[in-house]
PDB file of N, CA and C in Angstrom:
ATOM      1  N   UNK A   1     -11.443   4.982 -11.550  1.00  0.00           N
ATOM      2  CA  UNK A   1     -11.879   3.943 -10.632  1.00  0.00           C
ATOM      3  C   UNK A   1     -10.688   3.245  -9.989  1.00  0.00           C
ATOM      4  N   UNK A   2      -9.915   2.847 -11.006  1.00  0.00           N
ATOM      5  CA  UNK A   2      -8.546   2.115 -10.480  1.00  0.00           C
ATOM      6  C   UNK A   2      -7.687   3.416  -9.349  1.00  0.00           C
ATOM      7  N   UNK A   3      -7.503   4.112  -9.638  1.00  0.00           N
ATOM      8  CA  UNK A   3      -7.297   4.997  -8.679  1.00  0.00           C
ATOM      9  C   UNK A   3      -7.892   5.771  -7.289  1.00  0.00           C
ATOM     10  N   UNK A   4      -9.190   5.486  -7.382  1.00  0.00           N
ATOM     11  CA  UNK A   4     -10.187   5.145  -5.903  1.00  0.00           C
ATOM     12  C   UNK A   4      -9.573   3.953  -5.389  1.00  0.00           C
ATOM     13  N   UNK A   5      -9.376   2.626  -6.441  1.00  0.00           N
ATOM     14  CA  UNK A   5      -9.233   1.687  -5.232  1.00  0.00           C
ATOM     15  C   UNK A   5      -7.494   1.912  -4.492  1.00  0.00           C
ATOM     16  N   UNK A   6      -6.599   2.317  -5.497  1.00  0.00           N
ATOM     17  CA  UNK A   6      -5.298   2.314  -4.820  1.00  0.00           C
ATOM     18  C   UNK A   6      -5.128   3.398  -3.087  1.00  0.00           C
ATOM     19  N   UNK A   7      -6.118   4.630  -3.630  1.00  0.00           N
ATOM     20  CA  UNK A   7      -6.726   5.115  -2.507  1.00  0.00           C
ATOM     21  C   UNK A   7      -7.049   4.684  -1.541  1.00  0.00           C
ATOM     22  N   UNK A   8      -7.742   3.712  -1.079  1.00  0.00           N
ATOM     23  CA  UNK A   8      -8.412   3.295  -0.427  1.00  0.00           C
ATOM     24  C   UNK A   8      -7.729   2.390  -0.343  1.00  0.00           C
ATOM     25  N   UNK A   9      -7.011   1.435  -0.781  1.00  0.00           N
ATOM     26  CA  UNK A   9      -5.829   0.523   0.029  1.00  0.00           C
ATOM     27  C   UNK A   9      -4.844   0.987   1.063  1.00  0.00           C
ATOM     28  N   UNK A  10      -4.438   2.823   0.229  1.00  0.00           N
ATOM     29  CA  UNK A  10      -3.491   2.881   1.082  1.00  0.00           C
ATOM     30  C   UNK A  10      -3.938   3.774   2.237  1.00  0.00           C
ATOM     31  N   UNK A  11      -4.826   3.988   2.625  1.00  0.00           N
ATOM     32  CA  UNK A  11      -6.194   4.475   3.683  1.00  0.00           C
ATOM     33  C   UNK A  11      -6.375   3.479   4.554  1.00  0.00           C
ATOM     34  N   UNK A  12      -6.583   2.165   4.474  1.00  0.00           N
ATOM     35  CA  UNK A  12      -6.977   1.485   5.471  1.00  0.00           C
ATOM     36  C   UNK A  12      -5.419   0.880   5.581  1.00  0.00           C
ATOM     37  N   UNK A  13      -4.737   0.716   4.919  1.00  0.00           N
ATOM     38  CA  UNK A  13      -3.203   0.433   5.363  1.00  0.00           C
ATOM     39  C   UNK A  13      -2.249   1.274   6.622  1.00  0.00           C
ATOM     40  N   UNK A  14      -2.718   2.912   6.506  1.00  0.00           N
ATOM     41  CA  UNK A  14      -2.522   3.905   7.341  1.00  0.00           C
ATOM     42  C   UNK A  14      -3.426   3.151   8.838  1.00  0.00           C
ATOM     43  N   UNK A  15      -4.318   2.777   8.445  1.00  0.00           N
ATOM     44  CA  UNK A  15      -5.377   2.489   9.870  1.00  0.00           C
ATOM     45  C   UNK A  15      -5.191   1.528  10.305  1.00  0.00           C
ATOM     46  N   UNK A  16      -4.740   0.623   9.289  1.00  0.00           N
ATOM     47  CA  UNK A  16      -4.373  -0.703  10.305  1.00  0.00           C
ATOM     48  C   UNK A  16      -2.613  -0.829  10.702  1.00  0.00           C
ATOM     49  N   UNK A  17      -2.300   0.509  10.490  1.00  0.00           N
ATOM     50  CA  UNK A  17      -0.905   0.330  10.782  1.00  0.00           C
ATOM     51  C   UNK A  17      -0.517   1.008  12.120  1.00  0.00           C
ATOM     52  N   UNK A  18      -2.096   1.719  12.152  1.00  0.00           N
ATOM     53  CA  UNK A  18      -2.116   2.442  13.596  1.00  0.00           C
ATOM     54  C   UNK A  18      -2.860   1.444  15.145  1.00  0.00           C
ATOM     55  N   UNK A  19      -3.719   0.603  14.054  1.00  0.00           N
ATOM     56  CA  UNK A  19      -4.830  -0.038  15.349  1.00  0.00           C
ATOM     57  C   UNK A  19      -3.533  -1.469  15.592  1.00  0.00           C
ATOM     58  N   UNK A  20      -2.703  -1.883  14.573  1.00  0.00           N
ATOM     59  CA  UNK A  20      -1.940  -3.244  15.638  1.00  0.00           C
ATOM     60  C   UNK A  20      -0.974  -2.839  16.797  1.00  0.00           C
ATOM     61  N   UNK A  21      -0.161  -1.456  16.691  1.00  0.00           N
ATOM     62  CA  UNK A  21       0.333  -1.264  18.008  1.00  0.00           C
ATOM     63  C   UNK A  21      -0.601  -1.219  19.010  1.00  0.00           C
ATOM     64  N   UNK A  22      -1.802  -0.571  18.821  1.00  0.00           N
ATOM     65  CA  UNK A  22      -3.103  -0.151  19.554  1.00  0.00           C
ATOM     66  C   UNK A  22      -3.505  -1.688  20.319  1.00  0.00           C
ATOM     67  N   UNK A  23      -3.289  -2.677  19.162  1.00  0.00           N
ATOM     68  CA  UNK A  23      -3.930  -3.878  20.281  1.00  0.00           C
ATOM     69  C   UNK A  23      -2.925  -4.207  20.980  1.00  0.00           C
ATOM     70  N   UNK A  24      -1.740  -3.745  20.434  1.00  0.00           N
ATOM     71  CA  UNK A  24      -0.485  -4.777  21.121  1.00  0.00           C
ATOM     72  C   UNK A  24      -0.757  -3.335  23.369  1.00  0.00           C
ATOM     73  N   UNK A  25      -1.188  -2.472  22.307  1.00  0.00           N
ATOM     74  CA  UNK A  25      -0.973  -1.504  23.993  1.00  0.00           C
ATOM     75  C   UNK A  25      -2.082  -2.009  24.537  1.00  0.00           C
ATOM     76  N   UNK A  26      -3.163  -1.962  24.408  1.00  0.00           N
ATOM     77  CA  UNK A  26      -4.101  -2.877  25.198  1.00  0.00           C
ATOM     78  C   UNK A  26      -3.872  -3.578  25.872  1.00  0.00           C
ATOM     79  N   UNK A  27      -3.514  -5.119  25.234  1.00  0.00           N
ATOM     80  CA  UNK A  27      -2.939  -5.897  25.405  1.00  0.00           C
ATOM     81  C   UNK A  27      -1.807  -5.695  27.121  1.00  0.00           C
ATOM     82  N   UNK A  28      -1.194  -4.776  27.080  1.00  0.00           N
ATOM     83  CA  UNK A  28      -0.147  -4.405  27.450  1.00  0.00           C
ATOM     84  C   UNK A  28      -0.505  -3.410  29.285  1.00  0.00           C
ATOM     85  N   UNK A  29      -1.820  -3.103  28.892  1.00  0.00           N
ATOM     86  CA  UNK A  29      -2.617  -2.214  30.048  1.00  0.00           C
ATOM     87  C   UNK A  29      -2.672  -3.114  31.185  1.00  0.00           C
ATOM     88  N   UNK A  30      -3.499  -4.208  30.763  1.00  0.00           N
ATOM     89  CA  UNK A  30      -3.843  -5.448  31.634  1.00  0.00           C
ATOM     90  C   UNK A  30      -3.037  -5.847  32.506  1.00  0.00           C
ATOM     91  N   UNK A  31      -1.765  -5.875  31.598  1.00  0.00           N
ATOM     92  CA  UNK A  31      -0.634  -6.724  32.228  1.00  0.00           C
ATOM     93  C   UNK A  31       0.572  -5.899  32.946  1.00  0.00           C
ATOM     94  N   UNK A  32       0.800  -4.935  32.348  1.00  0.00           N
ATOM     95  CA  UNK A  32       1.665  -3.871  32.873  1.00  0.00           C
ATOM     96  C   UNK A  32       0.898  -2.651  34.160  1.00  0.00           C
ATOM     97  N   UNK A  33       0.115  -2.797  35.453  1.00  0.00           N
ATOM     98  CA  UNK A  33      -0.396  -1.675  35.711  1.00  0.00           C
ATOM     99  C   UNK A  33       0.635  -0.348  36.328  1.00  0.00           C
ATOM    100  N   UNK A  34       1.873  -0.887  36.276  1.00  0.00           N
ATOM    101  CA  UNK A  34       2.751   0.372  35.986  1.00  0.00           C
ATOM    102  C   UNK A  34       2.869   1.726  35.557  1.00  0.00           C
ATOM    103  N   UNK A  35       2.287   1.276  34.265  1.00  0.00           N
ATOM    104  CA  UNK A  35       2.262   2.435  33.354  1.00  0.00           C
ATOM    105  C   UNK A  35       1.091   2.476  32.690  1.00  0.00           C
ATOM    106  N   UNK A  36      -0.187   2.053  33.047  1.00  0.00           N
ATOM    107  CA  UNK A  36      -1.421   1.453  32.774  1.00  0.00           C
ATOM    108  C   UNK A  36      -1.676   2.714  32.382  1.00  0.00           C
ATOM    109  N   UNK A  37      -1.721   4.198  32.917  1.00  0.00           N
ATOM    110  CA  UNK A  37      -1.688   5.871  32.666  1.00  0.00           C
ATOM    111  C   UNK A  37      -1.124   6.072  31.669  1.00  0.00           C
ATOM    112  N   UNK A  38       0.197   5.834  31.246  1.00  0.00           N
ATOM    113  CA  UNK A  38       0.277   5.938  30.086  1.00  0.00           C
ATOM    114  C   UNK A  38       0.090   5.377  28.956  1.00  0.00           C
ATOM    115  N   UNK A  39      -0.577   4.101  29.065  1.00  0.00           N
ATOM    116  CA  UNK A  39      -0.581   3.108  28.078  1.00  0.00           C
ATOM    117  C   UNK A  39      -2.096   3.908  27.125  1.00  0.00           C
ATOM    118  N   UNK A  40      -2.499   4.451  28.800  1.00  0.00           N
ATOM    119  CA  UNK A  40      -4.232   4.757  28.269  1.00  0.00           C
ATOM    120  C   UNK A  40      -4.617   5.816  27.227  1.00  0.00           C
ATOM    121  N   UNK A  41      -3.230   7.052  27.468  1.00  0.00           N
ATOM    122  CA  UNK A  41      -3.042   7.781  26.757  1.00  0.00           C
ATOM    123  C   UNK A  41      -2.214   7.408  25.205  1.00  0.00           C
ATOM    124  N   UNK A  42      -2.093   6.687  25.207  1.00  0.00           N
ATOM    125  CA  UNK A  42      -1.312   6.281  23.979  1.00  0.00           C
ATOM    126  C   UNK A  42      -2.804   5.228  23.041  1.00  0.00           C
ATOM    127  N   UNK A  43      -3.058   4.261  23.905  1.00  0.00           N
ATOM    128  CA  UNK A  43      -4.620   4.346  23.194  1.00  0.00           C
ATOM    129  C   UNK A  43      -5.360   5.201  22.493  1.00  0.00           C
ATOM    130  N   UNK A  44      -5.981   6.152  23.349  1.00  0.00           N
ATOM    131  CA  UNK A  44      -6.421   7.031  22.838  1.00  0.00           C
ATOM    132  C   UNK A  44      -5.891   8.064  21.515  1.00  0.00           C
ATOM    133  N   UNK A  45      -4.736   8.142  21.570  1.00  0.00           N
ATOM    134  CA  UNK A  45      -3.823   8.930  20.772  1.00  0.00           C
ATOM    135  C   UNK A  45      -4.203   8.394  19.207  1.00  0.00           C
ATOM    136  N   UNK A  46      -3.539   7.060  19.172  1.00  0.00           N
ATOM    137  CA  UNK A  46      -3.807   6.090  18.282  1.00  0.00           C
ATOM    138  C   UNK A  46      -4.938   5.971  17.729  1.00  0.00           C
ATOM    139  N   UNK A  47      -6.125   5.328  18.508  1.00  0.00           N
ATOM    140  CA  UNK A  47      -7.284   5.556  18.129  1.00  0.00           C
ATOM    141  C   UNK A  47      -7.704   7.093  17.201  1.00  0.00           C
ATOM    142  N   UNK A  48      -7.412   7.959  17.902  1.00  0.00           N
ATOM    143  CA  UNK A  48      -7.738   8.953  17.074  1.00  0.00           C
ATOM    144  C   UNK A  48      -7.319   9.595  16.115  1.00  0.00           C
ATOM    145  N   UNK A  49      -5.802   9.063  15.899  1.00  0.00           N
ATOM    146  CA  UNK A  49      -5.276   8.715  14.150  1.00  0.00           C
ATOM    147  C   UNK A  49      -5.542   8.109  13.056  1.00  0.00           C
ATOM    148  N   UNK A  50      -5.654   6.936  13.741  1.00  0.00           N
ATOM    149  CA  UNK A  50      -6.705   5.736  13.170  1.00  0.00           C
ATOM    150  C   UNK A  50      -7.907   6.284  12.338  1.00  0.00           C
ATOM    151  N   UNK A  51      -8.393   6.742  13.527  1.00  0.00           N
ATOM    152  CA  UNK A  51      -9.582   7.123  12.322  1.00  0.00           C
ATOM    153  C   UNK A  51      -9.693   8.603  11.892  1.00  0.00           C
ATOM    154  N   UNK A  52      -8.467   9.601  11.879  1.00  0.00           N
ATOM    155  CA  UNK A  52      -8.380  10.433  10.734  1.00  0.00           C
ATOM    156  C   UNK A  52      -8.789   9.913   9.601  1.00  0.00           C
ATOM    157  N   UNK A  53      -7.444   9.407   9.822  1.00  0.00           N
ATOM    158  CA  UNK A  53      -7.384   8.623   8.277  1.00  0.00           C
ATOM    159  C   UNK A  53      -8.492   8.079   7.974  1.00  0.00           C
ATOM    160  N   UNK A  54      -9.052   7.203   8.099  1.00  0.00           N
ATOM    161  CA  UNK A  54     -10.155   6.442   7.307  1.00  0.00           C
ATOM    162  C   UNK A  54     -11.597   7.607   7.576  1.00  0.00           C
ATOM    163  N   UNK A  55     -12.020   8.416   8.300  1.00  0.00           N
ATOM    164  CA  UNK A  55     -12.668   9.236   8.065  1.00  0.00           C
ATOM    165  C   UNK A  55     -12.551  10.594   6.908  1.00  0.00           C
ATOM    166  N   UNK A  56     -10.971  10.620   7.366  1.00  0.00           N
ATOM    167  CA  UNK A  56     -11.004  11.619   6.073  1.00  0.00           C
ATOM    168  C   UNK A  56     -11.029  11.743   4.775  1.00  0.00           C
ATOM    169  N   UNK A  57     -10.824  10.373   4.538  1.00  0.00           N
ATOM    170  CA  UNK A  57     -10.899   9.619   3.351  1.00  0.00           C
ATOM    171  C   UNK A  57     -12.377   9.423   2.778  1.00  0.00           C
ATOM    172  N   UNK A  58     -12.958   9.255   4.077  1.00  0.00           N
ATOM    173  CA  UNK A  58     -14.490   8.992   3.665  1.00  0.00           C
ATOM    174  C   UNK A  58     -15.333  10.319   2.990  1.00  0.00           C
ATOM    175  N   UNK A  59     -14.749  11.665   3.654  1.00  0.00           N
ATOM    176  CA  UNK A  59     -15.155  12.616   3.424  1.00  0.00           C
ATOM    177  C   UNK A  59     -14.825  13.249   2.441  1.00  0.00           C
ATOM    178  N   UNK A  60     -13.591  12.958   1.778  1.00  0.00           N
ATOM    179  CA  UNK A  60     -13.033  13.532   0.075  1.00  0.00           C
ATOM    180  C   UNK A  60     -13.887  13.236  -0.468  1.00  0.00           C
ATOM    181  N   UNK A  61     -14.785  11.919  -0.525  1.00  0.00           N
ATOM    182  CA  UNK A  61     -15.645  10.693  -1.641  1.00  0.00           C
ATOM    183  C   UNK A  61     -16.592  11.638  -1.909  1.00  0.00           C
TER     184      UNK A  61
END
């Protein structure tokens, strides 16, 4: 059990280490429309690391 939870700390630690650059690029779309193209792709990128991790995790269980 103790070892599910260390699991699962370091699972959503992976995800939230991916979604705060993610808000900071958001964030960053609005204001920058420069590179608003690439910002969008880097969103997306993120996002879909993000939830590797915490999906794949879900799916070992």
């Amino acid at each position: 059990m103790e070892n599910g939870k260390h699991e699962l700390i370091r699972v959503v630690t992976r995800s939230v280490a991916f979604l705060v650059p993610l808000i900071a690029i958001c964030i960053g779309m609005f204001c920058l429309k420069e590179v608003q193209e690439t910002l969008i792709g880097a969103v997306m990128g993120m996002a879909s690391m993000a939830g590797v991790f915490y999906f794949k995790k879900s799916e070992d269980e």
